[in-house]
Protein backbone atom coordinates (compact mmCIF):
# COMPACT_ATOMS: atom_id res chain seq x y z
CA UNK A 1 6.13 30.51 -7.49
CA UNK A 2 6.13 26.91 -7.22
CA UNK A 3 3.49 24.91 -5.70
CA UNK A 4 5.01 22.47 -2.80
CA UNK A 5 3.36 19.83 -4.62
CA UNK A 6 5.49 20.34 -7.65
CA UNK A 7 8.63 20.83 -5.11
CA UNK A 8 7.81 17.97 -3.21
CA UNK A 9 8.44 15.91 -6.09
CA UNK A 10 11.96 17.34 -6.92
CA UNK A 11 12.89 15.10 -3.84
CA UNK A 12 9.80 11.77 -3.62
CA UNK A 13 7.84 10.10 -6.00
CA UNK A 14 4.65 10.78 -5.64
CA UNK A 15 2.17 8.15 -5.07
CA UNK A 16 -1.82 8.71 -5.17
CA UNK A 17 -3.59 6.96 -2.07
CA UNK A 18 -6.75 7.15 -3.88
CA UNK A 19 -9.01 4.69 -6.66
CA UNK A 20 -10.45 8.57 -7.80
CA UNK A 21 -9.31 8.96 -11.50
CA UNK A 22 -10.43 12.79 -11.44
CA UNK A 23 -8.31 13.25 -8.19
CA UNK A 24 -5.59 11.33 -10.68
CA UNK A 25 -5.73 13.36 -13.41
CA UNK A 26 -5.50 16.38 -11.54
CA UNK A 27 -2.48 15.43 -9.74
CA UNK A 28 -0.42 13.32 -12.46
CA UNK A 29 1.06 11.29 -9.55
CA UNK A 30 3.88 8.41 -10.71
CA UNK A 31 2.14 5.39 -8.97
CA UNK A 32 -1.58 5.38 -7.26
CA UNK A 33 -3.31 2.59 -5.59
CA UNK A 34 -6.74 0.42 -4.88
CA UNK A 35 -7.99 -1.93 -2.41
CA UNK A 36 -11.18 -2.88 -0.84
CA UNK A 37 -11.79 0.71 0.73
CA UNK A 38 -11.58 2.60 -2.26
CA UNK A 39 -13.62 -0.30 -4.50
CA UNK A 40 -16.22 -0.26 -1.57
CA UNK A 41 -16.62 3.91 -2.46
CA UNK A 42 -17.00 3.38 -6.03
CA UNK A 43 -19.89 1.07 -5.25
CA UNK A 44 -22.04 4.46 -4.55
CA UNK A 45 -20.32 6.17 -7.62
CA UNK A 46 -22.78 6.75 -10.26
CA UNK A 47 -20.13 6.48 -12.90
CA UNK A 48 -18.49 3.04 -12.00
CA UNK A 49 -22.58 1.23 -12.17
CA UNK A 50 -22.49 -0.03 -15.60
CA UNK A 51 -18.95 -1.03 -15.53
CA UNK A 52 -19.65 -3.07 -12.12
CA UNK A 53 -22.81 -4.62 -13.51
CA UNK A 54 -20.87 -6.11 -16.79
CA UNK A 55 -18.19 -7.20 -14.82
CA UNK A 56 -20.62 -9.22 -11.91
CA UNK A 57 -23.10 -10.66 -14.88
CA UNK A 58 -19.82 -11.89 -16.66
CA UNK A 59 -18.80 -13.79 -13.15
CA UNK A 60 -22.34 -14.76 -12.71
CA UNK A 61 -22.59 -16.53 -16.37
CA UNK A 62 -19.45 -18.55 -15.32
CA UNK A 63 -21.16 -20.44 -13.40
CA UNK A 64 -19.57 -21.54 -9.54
CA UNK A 65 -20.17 -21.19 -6.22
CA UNK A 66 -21.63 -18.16 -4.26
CA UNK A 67 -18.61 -17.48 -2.34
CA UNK A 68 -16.09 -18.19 -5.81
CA UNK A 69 -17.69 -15.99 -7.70
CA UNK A 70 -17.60 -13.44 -4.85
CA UNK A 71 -14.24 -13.21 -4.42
CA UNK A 72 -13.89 -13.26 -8.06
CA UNK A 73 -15.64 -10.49 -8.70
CA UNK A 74 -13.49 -8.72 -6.02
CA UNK A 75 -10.37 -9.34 -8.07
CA UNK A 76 -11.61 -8.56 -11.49
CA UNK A 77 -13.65 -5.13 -9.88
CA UNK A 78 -9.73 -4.60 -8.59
CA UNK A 79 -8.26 -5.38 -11.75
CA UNK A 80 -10.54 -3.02 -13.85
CA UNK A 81 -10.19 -0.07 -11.42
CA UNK A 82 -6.19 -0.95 -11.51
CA UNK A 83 -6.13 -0.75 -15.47
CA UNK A 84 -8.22 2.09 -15.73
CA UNK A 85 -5.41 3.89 -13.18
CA UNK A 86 -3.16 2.49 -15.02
CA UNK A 87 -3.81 4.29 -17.81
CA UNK A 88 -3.21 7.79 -16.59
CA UNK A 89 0.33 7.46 -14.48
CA UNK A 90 3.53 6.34 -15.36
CA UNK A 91 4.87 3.45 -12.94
CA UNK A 92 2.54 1.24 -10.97
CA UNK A 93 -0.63 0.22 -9.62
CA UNK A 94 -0.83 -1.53 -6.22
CA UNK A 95 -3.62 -4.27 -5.88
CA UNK A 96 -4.09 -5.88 -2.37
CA UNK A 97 -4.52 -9.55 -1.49
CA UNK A 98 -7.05 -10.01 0.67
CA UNK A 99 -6.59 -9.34 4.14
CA UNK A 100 -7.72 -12.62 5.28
CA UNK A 101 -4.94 -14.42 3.40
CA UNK A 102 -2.27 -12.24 5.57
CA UNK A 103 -1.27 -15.53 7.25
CA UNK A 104 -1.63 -17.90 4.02
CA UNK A 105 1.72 -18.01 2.24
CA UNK A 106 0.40 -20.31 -0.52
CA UNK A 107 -3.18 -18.88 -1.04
CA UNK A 108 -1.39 -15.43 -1.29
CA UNK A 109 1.12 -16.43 -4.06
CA UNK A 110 -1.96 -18.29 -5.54
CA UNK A 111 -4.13 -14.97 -5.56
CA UNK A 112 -1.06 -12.81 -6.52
CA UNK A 113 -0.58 -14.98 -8.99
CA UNK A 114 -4.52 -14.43 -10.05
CA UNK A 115 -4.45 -10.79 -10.11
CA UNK A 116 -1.19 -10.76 -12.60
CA UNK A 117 -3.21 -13.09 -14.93
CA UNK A 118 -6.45 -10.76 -14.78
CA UNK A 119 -4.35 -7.88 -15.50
CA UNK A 120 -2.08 -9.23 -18.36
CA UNK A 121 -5.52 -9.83 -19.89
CA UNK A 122 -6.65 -6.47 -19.98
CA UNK A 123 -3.06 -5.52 -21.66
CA UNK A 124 -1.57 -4.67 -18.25
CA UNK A 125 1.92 -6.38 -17.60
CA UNK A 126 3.37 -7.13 -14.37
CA UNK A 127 5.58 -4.31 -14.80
CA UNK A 128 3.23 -1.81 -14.17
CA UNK A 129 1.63 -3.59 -10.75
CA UNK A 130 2.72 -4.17 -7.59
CA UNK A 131 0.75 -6.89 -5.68
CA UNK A 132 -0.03 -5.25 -1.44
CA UNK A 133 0.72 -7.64 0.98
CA UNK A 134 0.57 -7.61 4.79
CA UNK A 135 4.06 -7.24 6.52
CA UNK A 136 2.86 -10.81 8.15
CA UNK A 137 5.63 -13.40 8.68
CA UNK A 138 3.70 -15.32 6.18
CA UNK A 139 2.97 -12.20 3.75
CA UNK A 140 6.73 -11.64 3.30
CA UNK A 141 7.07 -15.61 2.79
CA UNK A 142 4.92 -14.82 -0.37
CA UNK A 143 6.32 -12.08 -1.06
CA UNK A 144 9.46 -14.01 -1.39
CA UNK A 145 8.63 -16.07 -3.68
CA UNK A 146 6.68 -13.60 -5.94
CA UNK A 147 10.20 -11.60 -6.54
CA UNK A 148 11.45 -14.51 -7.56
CA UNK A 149 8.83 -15.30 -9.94
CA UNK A 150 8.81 -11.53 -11.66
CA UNK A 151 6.08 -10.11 -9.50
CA UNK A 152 7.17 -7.40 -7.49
CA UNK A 153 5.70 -6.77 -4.06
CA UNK A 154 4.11 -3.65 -2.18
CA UNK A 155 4.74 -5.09 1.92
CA UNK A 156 2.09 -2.72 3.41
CA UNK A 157 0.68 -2.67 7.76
CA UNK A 158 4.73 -2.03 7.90
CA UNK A 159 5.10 -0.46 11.87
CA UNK A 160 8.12 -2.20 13.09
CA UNK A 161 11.97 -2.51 12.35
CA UNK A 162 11.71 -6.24 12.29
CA UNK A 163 8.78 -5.95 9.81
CA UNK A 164 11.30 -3.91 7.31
CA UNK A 165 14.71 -5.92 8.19
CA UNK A 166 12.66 -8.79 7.00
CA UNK A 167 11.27 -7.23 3.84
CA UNK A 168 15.27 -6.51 3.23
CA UNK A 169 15.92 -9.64 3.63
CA UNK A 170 14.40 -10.95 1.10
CA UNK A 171 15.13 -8.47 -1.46
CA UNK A 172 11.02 -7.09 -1.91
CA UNK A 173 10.58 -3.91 -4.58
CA UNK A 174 9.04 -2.12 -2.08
CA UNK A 175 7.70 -1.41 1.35
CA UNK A 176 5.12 1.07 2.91
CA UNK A 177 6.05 1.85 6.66
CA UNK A 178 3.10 3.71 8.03
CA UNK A 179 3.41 7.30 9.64
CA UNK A 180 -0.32 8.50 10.84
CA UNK A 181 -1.51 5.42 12.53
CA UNK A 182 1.99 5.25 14.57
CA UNK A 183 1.08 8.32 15.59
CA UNK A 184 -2.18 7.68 16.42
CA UNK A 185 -1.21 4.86 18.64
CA UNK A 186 1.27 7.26 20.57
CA UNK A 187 -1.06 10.07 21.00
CA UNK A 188 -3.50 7.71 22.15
CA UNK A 189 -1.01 6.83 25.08
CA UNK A 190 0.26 9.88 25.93
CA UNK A 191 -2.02 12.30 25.48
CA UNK A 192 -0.06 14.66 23.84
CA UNK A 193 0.32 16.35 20.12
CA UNK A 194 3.59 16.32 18.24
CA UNK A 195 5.35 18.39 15.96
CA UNK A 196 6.51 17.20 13.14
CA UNK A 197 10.29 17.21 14.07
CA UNK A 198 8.75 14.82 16.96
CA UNK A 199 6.46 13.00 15.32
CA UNK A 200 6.84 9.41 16.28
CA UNK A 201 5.88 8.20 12.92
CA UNK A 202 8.37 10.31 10.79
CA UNK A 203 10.54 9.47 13.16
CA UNK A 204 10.23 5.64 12.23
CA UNK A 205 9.89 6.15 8.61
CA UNK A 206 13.00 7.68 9.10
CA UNK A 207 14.49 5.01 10.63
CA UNK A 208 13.44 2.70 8.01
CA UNK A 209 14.77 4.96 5.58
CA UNK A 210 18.43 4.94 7.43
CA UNK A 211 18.64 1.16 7.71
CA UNK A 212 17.52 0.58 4.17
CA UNK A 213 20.73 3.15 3.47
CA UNK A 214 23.13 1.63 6.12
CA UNK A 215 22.32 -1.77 4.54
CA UNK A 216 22.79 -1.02 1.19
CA UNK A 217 19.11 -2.67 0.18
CA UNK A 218 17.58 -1.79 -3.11
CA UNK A 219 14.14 -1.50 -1.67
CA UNK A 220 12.17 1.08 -2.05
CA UNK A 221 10.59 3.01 1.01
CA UNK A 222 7.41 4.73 0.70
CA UNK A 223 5.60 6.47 3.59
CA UNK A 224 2.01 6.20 4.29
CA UNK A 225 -1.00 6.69 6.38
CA UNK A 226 -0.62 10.51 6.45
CA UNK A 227 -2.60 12.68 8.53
CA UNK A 228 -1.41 15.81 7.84
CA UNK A 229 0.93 18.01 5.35
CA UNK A 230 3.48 18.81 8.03
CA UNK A 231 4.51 14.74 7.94
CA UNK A 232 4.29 14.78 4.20
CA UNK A 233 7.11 17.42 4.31
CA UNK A 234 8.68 16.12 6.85
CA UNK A 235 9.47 13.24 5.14
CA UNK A 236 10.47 14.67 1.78
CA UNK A 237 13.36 12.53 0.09
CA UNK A 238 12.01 9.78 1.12
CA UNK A 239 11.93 7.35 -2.08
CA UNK A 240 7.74 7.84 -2.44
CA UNK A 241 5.17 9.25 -0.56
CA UNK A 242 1.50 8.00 -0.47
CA UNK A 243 -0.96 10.61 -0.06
CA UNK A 244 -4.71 11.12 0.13
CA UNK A 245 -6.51 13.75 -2.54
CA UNK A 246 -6.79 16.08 0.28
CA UNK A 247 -3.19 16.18 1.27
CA UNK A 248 -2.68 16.68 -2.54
CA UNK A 249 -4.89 19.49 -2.59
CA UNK A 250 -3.52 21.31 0.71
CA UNK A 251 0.24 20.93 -1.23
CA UNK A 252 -1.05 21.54 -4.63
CA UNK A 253 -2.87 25.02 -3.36
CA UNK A 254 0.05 26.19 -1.37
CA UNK A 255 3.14 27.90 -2.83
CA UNK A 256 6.65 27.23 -1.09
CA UNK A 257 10.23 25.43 -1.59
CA UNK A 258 10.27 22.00 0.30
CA UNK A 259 13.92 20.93 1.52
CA UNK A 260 14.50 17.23 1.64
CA UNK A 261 14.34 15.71 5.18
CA UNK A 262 15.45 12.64 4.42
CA UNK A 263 18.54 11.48 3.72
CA UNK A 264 19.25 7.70 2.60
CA UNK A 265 23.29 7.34 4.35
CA UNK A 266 25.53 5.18 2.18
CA UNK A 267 25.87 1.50 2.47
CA UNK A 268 28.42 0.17 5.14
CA UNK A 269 29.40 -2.26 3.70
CA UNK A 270 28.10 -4.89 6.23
CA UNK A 271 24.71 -6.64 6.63
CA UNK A 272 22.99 -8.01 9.48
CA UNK A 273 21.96 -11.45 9.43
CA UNK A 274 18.90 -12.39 7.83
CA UNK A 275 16.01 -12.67 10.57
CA UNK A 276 15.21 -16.02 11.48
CA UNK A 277 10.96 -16.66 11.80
CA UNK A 278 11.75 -16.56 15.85
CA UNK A 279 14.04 -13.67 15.73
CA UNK A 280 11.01 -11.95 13.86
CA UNK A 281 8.59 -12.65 15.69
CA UNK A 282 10.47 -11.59 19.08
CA UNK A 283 11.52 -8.07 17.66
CA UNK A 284 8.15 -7.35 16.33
CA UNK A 285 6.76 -8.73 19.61
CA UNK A 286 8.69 -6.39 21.45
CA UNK A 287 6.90 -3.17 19.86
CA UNK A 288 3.69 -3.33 21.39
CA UNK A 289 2.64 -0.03 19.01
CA UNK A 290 3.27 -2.29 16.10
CA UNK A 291 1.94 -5.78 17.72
CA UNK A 292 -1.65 -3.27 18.43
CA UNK A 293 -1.38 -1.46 15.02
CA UNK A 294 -0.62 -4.13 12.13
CA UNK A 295 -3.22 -7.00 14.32
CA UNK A 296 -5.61 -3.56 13.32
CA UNK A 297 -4.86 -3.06 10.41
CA UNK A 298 -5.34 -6.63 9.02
CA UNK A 299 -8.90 -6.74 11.44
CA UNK A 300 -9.91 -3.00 9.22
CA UNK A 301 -8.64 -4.75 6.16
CA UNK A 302 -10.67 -7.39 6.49
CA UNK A 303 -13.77 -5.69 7.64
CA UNK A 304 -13.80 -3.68 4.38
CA UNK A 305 -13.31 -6.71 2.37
CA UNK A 306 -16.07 -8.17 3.81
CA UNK A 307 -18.39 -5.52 3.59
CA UNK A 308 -17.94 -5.37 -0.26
CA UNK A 309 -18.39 -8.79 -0.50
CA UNK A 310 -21.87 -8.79 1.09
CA UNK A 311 -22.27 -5.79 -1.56
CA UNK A 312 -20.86 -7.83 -4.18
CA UNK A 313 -23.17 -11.01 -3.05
CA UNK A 314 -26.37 -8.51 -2.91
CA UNK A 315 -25.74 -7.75 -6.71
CA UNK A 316 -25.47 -10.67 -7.99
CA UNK A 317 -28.59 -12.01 -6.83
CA UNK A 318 -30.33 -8.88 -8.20
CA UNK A 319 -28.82 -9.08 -11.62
């Protein structure tokens, strides 16, 4: 029999929502992921000391500074981890701009712009990367630009219909709409579980996935934030799925056929009009799950960033 992590990707990419290269290896997903979370982890990691050390002295010897070569030392750790990932799937690495820059158009094309130089120096072209940006008015500004500059774009903290109409807009590779943490937000309210059928967040990645069909857009759509395997599934056909190590395991140690769910309908021919920064703002106004959620996520974002920065700072003064 087949495992339903094996079926699963008959229909979706899969994507590894983990930094772990054993959980990698295991899983031979097509694209994986890092960001300040998963760099913060590897801080602890017995195996990542030397490599963090070497990277921090080499920062240090630059000269700069304190807070320069701190956030410098966040890229490159993010850069290293990326290339090492690289290294063991076949499409792309996303790298995340700092949360703080989510409403910085300029100082996130600058970083973006950073990270593609620190990885084309370890051998890694822009090919294989995709550079994580906040679904911010301002992040898909950036985002805008990078396309156009050959760096393609991962629009992540995606919870609203305005948030994707204007990622579409603007033509970015790809976007991650979340599912568990729209759930979250509605079982918080209500009170209630929900099947998977129900589930408010499949049911929005699935909305995403329609319009992106309906409007013929070449962006890809990739679900996230999953809390169990019953929304993995439930969103199979979907172009990728994200999905933790333990997700992976619960699918990888099951047997079963998966059916695709998801169904991209064709193109109607007909476009809405691109959204105006008002327009934008109203619709994603109107959505107070996705007003609480993506102000959240940025907040969480940041709060992680921060706390390996005062990691990062801590090292450096003991090297």
């Amino acid at each position: 029999m087949t495992t339903r992590l094996d079926a699963l990707k008959r229909h979706s990419l899969v994507v590894a929502d983990t930094g772990d290269l054993e959980a990698i290896r295991r899983y031979q997903p097509h694209d994986a992921t890092t960001n300040p979370s998963l760099l913060l982890k590897a801080f602890d990691l017995p195996g990542y000391q030397a490599l963090i050390d070497e990277e921090l002295a080499a920062v240090k010897a630059e000269g700069g500074d304190r807070q320069s070569q701190v956030e410098h030392c966040v890229d490159r750790l993010a850069v290293v981890k990326g290339s090492e990932i690289a290294k063991l799937i076949p499409g792309r690495v996303s790298t995340e701009v700092a949360a703080k820059l989510s409403f910085d158009t300029q100082a996130s094309i600058r970083k973006a712009h950073e990270l593609i130089e620190l990885y084309e120096r370890r051998g890694v072209g822009r090919d294989r990367v995709l550079i994580k940006l906040a679904s911010t008015w301002e992040g898909i500004r950036a985002a805008e630009q990078l396309e156009k500059d050959g760096i393609n774009c991962n629009l992540t903290l995606l919870f609203s219909l305005a948030q994707a109409q204007a990622c579409f807009d603007v033509g970015v590779f790809l976007v991650s709409p979340f599912v568990g943490r729209v759930t979250d937000w509605y079982k918080k309210e209500t009170g209630r579980d929900y099947a998977p059928e129900e589930d408010p967040g499949v049911l929005f990645v699935r909305s995403v996935c329609r319009h992106a069909g309906r409007g013929g857009y070449d962006t890809v759509v990739m679900g996230a934030s999953f809390r169990s395997v019953g929304q993995v599934l439930a969103l199979a056909g979907c172009h990728r799925l994200t999905i933790s190590p333990a997700l992976l395991e619960e699918l990888a140690g099951a047997e079963g056929n998966v059916e695709p769910q998801v169904v991209f309908p064709a193109a109607s021919g007909e476009r809405p009009a691109p959204l105006t920064e008002p327009a934008f703002r109203w619709g994603h106004n109107q959505d107070a799950m996705a007003n609480d959620k993506l102000a959240e996520g940025i907040r969480r974002f940041a709060d992680d960033q921060a706390q390996l920065e005062s990691r990062i700072a801590e090292r450096l003064d003991s090297l």
